[in-house]
Protein backbone atom coordinates (compact mmCIF):
# COMPACT_ATOMS: atom_id res chain seq x y z
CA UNK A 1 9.23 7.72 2.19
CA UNK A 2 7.42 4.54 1.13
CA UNK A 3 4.15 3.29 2.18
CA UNK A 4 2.40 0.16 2.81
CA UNK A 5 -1.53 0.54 2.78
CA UNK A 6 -3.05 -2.01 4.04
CA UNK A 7 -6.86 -2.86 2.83
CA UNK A 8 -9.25 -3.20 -0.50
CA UNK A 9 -12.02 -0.69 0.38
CA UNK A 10 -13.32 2.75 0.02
CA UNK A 11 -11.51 4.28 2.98
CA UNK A 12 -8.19 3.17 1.57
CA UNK A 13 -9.13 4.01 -1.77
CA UNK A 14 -9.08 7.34 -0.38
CA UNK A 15 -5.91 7.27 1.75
CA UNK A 16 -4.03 5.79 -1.08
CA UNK A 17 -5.25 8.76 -3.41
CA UNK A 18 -4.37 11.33 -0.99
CA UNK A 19 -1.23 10.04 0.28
CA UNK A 20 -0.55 9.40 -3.58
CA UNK A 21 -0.36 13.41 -3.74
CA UNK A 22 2.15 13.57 -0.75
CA UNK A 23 5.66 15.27 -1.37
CA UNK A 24 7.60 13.23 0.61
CA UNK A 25 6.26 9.82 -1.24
CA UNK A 26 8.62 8.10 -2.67
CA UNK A 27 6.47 4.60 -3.42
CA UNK A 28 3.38 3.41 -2.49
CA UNK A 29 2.46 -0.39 -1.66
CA UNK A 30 -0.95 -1.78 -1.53
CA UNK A 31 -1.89 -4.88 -0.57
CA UNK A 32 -4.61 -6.41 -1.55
CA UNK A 33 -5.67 -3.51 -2.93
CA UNK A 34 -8.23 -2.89 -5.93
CA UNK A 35 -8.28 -1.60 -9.55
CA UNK A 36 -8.97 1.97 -8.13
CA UNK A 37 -6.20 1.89 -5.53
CA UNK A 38 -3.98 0.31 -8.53
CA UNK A 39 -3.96 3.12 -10.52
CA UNK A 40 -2.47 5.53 -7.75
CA UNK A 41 -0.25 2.75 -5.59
CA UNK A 42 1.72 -0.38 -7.03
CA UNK A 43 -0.27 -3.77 -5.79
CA UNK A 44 1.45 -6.28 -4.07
CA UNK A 45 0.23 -9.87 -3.63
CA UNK A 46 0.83 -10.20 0.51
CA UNK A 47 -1.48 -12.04 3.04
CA UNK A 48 -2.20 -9.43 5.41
CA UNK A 49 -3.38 -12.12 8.01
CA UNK A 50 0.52 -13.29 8.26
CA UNK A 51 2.32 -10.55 9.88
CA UNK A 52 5.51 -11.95 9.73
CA UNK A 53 5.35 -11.75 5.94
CA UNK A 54 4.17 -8.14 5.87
CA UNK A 55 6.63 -7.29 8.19
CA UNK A 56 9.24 -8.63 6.19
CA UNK A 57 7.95 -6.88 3.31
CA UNK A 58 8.32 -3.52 4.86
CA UNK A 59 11.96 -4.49 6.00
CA UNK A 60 13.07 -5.51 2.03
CA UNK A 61 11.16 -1.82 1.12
CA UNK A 62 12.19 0.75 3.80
């Protein structure tokens, strides 16, 4: 399965090291993300204010 977290602070720092861990991971997205969540997700340049482009982000990704 691949993820999109969503977010640049501690509480997705967390999520993205947990769900890092998860079996049934395949890839993990963050965006904007930080240097921490970097080193457990890949970091994608996405404005999550524009839902249309984060939507069609998760379509090219499923």
């Amino acid at each position: 399965m691949n993820v999109l977290l969503l977010g640049s602070g501690g509480r997705e720092h967390a999520l993205a090291w947990k769900t890092s861990a998860s079996p049934l991971l395949t890839k993990l997205y963050a965006a904007p993300g930080n240097p921490g969540i970097g080193r457990v997700a890949e970091l994608v340049k996405l404005d999550v204010a524009d839902h249309s482009t984060v939507a069609a982000f998760c379509q090219e990704k499923k």
